[in-house]
PDB file of N, CA and C in Angstrom:
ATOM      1  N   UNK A   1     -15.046  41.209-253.850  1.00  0.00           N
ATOM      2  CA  UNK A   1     -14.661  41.119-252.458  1.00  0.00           C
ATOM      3  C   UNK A   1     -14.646  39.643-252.046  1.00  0.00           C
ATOM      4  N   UNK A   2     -13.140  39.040-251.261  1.00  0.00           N
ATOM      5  CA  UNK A   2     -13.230  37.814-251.214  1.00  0.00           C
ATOM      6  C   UNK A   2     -13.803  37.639-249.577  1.00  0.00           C
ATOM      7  N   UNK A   3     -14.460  36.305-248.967  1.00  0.00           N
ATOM      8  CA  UNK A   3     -14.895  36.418-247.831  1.00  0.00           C
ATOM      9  C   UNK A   3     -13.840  35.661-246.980  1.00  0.00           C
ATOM     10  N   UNK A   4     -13.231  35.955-245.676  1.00  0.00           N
ATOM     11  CA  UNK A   4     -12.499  34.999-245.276  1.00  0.00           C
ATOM     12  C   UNK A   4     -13.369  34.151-244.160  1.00  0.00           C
ATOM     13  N   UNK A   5     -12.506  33.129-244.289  1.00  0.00           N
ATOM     14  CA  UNK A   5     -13.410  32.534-243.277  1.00  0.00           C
ATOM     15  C   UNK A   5     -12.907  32.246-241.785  1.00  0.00           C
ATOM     16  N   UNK A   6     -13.224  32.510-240.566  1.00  0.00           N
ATOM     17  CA  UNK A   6     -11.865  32.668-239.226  1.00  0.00           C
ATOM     18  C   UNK A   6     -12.145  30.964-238.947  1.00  0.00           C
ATOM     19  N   UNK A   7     -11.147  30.321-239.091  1.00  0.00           N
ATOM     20  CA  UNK A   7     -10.698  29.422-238.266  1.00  0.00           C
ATOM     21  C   UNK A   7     -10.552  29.296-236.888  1.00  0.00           C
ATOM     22  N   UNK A   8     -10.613  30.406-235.724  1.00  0.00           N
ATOM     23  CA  UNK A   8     -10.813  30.117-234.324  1.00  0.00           C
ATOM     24  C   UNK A   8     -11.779  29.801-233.536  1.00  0.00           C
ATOM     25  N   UNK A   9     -11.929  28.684-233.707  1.00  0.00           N
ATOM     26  CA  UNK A   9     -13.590  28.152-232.700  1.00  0.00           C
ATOM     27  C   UNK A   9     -14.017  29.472-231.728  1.00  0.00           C
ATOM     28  N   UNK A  10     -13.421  30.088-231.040  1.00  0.00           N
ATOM     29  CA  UNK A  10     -13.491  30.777-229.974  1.00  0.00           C
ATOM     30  C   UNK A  10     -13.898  32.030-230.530  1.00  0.00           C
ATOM     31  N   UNK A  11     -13.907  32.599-232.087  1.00  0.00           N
ATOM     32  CA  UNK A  11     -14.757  33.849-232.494  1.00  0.00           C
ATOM     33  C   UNK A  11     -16.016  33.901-232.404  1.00  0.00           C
ATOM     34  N   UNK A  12     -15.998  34.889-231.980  1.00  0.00           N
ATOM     35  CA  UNK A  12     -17.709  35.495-231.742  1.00  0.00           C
ATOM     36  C   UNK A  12     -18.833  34.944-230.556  1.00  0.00           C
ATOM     37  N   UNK A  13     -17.635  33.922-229.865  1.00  0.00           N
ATOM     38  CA  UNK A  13     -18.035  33.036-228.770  1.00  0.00           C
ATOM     39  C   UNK A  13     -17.831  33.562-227.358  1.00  0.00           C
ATOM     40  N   UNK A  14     -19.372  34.016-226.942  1.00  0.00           N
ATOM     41  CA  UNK A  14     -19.021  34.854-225.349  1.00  0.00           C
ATOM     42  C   UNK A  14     -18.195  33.776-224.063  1.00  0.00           C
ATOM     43  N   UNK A  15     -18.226  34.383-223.303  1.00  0.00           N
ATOM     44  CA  UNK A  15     -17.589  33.295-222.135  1.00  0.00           C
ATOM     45  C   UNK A  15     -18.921  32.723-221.710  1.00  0.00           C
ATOM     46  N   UNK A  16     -19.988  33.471-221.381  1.00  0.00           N
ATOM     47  CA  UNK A  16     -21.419  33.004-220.770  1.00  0.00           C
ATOM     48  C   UNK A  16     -21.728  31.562-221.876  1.00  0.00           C
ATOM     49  N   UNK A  17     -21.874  32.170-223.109  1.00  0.00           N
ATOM     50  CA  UNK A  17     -22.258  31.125-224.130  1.00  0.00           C
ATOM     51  C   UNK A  17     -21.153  29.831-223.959  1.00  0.00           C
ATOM     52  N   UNK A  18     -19.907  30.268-223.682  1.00  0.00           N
ATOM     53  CA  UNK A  18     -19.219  28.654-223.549  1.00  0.00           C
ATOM     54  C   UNK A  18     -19.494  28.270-222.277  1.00  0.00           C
ATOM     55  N   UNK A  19     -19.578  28.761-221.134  1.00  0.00           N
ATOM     56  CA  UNK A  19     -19.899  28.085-219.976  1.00  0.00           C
ATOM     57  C   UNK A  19     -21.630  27.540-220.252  1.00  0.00           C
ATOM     58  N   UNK A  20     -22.301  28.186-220.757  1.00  0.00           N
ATOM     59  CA  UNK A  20     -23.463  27.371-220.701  1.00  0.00           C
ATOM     60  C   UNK A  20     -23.650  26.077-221.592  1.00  0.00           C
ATOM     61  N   UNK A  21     -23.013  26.327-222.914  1.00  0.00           N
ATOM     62  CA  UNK A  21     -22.279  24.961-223.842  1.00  0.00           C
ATOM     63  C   UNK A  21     -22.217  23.888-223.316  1.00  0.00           C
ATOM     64  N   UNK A  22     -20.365  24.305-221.875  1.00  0.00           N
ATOM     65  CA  UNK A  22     -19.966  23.165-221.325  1.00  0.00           C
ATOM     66  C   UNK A  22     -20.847  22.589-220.233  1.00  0.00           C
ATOM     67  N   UNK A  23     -21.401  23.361-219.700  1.00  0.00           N
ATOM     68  CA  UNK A  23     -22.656  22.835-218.591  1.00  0.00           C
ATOM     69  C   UNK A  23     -23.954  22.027-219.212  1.00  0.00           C
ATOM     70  N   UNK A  24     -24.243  22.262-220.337  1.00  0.00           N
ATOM     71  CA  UNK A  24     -25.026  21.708-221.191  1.00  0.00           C
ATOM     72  C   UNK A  24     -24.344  20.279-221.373  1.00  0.00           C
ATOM     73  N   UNK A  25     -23.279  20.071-221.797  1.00  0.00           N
ATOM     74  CA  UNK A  25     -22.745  19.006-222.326  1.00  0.00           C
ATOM     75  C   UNK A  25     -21.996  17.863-221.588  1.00  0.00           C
ATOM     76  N   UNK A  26     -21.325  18.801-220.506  1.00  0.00           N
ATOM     77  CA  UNK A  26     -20.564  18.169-219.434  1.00  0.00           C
ATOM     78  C   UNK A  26     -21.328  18.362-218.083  1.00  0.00           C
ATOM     79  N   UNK A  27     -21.837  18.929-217.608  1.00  0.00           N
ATOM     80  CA  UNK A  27     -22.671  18.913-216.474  1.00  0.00           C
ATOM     81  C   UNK A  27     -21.521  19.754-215.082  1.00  0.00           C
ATOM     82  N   UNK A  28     -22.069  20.337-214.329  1.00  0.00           N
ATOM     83  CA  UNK A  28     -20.642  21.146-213.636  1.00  0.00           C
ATOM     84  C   UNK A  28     -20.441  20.282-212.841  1.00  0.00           C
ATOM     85  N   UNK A  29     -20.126  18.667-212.447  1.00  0.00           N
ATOM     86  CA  UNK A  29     -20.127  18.036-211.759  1.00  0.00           C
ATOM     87  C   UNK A  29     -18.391  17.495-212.443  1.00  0.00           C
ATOM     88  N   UNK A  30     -18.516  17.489-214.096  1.00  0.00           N
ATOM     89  CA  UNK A  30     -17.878  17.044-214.719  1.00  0.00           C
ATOM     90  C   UNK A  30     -16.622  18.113-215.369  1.00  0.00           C
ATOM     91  N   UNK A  31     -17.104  19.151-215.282  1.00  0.00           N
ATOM     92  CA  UNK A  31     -16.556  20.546-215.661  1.00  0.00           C
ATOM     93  C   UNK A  31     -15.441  20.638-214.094  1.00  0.00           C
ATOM     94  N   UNK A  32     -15.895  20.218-212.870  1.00  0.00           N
ATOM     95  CA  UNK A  32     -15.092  20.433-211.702  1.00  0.00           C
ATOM     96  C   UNK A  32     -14.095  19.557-211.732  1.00  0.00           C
ATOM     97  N   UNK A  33     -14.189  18.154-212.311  1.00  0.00           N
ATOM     98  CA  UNK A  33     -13.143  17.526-212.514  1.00  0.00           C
ATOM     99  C   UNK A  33     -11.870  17.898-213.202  1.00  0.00           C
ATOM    100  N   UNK A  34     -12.688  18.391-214.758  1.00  0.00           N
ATOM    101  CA  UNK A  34     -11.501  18.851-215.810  1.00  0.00           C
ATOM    102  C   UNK A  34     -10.625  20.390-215.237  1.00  0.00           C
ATOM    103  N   UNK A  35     -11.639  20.837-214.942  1.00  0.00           N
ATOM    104  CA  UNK A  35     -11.039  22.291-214.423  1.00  0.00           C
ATOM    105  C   UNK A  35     -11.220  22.737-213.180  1.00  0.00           C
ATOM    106  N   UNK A  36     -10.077  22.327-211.962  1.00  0.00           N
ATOM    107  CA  UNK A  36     -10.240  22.675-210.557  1.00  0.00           C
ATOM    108  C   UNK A  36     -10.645  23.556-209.819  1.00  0.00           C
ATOM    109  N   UNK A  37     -11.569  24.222-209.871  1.00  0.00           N
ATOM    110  CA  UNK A  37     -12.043  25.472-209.685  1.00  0.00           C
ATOM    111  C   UNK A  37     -12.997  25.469-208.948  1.00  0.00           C
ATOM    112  N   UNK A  38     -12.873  26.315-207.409  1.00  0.00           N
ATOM    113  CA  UNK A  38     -14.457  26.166-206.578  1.00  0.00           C
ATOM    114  C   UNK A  38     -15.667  26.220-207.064  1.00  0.00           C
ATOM    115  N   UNK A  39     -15.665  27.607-207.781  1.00  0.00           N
ATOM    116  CA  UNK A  39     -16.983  28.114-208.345  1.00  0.00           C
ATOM    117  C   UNK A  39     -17.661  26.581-209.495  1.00  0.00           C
ATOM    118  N   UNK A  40     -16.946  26.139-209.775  1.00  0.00           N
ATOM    119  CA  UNK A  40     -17.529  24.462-210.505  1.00  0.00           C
ATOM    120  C   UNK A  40     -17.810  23.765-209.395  1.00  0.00           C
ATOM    121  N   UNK A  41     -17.078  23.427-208.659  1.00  0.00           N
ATOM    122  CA  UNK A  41     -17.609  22.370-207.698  1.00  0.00           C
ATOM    123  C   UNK A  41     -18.487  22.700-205.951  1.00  0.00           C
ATOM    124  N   UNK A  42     -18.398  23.743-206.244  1.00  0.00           N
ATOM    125  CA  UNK A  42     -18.917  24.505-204.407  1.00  0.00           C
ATOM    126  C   UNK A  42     -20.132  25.226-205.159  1.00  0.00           C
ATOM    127  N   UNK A  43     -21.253  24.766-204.647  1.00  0.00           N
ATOM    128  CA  UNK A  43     -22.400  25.770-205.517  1.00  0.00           C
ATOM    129  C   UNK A  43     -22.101  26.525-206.612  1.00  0.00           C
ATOM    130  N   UNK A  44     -22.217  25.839-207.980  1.00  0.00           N
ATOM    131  CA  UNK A  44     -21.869  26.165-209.075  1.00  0.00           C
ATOM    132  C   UNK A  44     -23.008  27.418-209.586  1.00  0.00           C
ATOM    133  N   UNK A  45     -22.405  28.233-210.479  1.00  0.00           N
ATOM    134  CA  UNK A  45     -23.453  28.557-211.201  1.00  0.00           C
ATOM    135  C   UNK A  45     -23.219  29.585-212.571  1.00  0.00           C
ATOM    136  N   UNK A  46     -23.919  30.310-213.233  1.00  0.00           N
ATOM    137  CA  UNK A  46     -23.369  30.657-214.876  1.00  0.00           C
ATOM    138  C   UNK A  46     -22.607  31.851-213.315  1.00  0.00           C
ATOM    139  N   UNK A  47     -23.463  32.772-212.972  1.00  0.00           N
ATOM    140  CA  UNK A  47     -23.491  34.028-212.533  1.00  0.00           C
ATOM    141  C   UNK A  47     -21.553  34.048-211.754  1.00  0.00           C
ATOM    142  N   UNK A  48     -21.550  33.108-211.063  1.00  0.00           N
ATOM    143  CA  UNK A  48     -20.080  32.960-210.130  1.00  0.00           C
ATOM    144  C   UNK A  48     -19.225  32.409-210.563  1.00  0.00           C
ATOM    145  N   UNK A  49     -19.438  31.696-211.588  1.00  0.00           N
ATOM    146  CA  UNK A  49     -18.379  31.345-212.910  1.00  0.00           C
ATOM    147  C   UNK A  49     -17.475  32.371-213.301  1.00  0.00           C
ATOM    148  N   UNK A  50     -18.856  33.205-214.176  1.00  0.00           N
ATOM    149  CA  UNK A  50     -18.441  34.269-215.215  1.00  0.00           C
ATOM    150  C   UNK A  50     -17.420  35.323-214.171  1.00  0.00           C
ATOM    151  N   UNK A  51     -17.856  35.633-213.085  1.00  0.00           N
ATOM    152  CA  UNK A  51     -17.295  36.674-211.998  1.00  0.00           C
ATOM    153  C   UNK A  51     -15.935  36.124-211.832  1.00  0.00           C
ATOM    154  N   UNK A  52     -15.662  34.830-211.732  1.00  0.00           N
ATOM    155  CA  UNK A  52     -14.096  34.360-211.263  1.00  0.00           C
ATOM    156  C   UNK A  52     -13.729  34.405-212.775  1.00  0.00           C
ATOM    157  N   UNK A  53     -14.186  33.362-213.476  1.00  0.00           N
ATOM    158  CA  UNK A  53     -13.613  33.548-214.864  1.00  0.00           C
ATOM    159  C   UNK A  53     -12.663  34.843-215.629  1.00  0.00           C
ATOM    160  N   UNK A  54     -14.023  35.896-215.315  1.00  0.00           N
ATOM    161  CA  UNK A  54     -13.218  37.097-216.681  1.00  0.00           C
ATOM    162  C   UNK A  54     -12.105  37.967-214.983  1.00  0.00           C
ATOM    163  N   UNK A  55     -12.041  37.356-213.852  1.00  0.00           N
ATOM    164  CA  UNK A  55     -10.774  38.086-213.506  1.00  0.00           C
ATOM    165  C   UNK A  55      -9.608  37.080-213.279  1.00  0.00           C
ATOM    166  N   UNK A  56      -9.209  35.480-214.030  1.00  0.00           N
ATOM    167  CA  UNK A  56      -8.627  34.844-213.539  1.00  0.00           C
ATOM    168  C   UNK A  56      -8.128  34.658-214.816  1.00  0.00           C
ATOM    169  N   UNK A  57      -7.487  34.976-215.288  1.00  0.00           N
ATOM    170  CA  UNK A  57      -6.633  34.869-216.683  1.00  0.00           C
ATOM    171  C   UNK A  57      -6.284  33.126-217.050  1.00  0.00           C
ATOM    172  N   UNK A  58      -5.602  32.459-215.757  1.00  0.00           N
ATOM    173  CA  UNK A  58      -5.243  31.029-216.118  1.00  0.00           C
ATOM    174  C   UNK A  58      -6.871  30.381-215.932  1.00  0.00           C
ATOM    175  N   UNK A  59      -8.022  30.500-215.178  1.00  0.00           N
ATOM    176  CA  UNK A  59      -8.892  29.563-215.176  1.00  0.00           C
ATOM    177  C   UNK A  59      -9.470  30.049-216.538  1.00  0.00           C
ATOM    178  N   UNK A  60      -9.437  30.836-216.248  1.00  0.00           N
ATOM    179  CA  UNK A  60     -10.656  31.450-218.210  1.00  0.00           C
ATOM    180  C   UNK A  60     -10.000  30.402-219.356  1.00  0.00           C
ATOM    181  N   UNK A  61      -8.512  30.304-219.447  1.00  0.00           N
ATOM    182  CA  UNK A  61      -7.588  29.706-220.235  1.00  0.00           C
ATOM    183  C   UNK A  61      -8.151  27.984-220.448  1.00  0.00           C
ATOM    184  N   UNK A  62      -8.532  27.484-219.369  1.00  0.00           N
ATOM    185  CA  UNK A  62      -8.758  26.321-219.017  1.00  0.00           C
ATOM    186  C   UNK A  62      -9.733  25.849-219.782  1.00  0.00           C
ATOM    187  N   UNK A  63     -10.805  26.922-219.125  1.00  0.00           N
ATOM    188  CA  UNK A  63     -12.234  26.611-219.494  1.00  0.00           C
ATOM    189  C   UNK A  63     -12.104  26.792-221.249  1.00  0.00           C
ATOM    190  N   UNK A  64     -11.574  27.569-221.792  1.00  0.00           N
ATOM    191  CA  UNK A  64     -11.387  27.851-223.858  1.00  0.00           C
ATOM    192  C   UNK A  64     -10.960  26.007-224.087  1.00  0.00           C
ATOM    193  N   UNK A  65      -9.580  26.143-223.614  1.00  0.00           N
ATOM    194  CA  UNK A  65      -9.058  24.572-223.795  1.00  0.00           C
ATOM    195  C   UNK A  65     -10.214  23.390-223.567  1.00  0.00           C
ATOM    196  N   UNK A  66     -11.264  23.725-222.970  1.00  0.00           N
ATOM    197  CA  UNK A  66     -12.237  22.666-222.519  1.00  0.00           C
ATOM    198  C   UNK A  66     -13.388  22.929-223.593  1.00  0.00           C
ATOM    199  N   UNK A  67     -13.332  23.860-223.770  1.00  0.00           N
ATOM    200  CA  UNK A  67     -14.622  23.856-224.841  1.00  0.00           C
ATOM    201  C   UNK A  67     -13.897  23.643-226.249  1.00  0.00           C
ATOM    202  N   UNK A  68     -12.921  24.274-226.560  1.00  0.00           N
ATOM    203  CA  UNK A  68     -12.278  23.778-227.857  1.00  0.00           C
ATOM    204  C   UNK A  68     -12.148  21.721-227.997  1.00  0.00           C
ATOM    205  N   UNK A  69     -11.843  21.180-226.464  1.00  0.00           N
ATOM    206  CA  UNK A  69     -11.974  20.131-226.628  1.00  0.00           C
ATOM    207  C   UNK A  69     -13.563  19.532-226.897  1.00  0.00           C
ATOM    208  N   UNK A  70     -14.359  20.387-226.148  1.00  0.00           N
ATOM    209  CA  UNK A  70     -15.818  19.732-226.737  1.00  0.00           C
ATOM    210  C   UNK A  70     -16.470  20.096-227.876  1.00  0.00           C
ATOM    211  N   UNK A  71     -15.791  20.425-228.404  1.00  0.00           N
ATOM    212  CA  UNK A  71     -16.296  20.690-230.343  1.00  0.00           C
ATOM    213  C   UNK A  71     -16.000  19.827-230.883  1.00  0.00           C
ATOM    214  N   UNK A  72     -14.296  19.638-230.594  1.00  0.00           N
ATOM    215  CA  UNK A  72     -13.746  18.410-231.212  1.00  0.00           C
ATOM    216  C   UNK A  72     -14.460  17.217-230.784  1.00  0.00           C
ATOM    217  N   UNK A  73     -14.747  16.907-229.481  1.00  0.00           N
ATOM    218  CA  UNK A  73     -15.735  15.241-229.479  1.00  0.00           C
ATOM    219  C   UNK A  73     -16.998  15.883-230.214  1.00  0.00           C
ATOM    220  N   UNK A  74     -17.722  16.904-230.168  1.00  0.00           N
ATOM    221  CA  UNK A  74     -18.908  16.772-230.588  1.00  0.00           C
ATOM    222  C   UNK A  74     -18.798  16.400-232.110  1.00  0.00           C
ATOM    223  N   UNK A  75     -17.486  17.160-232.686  1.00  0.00           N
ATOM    224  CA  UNK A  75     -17.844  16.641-234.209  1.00  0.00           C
ATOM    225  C   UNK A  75     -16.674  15.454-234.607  1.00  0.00           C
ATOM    226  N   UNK A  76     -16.433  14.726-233.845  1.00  0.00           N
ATOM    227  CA  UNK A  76     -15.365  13.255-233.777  1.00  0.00           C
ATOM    228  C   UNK A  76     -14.578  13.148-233.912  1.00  0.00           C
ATOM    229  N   UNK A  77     -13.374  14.442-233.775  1.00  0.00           N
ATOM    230  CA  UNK A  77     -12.238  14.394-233.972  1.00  0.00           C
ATOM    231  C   UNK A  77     -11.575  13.808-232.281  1.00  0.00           C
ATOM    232  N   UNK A  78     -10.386  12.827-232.873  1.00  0.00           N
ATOM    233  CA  UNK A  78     -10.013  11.620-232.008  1.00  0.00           C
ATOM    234  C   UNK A  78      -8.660  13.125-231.415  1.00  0.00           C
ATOM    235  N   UNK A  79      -8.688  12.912-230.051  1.00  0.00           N
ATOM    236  CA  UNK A  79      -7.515  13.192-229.173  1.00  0.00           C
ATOM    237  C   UNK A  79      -6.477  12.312-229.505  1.00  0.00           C
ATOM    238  N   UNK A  80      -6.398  11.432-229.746  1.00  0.00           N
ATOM    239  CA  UNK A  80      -5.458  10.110-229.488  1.00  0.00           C
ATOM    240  C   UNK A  80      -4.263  11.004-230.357  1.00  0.00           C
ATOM    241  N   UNK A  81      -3.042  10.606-229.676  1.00  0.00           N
ATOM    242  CA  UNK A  81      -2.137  11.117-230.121  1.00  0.00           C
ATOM    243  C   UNK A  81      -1.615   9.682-231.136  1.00  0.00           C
ATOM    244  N   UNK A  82      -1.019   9.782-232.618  1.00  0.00           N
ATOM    245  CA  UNK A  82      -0.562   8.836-233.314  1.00  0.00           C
ATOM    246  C   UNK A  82       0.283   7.892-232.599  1.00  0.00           C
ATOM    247  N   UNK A  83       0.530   6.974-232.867  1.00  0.00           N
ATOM    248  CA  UNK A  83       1.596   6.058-231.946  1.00  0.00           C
ATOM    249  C   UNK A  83       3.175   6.670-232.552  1.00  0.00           C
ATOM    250  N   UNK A  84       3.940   6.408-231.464  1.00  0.00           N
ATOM    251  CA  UNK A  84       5.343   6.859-232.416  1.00  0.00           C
ATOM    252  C   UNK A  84       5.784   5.257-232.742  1.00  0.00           C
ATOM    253  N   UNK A  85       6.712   5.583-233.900  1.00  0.00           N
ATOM    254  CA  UNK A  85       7.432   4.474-234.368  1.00  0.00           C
ATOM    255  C   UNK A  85       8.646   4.061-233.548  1.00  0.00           C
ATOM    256  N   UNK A  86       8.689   3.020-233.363  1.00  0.00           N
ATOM    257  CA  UNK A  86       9.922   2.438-232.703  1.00  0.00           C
ATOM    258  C   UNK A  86      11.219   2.546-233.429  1.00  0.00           C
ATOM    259  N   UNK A  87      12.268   2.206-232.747  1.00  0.00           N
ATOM    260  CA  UNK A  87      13.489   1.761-233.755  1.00  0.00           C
ATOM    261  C   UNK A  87      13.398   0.353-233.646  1.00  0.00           C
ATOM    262  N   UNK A  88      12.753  -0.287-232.536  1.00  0.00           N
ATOM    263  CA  UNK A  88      12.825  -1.735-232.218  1.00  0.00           C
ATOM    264  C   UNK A  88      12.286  -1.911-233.711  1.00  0.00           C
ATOM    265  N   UNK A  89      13.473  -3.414-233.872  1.00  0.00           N
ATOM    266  CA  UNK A  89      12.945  -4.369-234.839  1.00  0.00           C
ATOM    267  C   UNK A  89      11.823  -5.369-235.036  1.00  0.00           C
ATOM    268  N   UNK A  90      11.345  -5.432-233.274  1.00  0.00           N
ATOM    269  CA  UNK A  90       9.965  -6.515-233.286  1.00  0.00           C
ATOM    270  C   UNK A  90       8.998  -5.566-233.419  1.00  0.00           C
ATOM    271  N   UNK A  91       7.872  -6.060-234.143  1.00  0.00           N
ATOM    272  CA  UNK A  91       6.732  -5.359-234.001  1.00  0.00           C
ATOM    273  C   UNK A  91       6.037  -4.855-232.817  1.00  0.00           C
ATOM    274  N   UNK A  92       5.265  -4.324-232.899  1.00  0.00           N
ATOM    275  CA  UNK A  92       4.182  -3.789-231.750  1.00  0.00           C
ATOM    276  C   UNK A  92       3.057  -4.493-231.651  1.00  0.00           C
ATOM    277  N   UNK A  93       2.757  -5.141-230.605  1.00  0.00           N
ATOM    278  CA  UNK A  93       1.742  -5.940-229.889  1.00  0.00           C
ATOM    279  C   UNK A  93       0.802  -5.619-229.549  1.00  0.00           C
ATOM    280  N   UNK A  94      -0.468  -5.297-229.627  1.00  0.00           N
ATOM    281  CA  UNK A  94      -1.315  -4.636-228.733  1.00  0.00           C
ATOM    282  C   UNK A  94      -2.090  -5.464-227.623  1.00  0.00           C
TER     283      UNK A  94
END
């Protein structure tokens, strides 16, 4: 029997467990910035999160995209998008 292994950060990962993650890591001060949402910035908390969260299909969406991004800084993978190549013949300056 071969074992597979799931590639989706987001298996087996509750919504409570990522909101407490990102509050752990980002603080809901910082979580209200990335993701516009009262319940982050108007008396935050796990309990009034989770309640808007699992009935708001686009904020729930947000918050995955935000924790998938904090795996990636936690384990150092760079956002930076590659530079594109020019057709210009002079080099690039920084």
């Amino acid at each position: 029997m071969t074992e597979h292994k799931n590639t989706d950060p987001l298996h087996g990962v509750t919504l409570k467990m990522m909101l407490e993650e990102l509050v752990s890591f980002y603080g809901w001060g910082e979580m209200g910035i990335y993701v516009k949402i009262r319940c982050f910035n108007m008396n935050p908390s796990i309990k009034s999160s989770l309640a808007f969260l699992r009935k708001t299909p686009w904020a729930r969406t947000k918050v995955e995209y935000l924790y998938k991004d904090m795996l990636d800084e936690k384990n150092g993978v760079s956002k930076e998008e590659p530079k594109k190549k020019s057709n210009s013949p002079w080099p690039d300056v920084d």
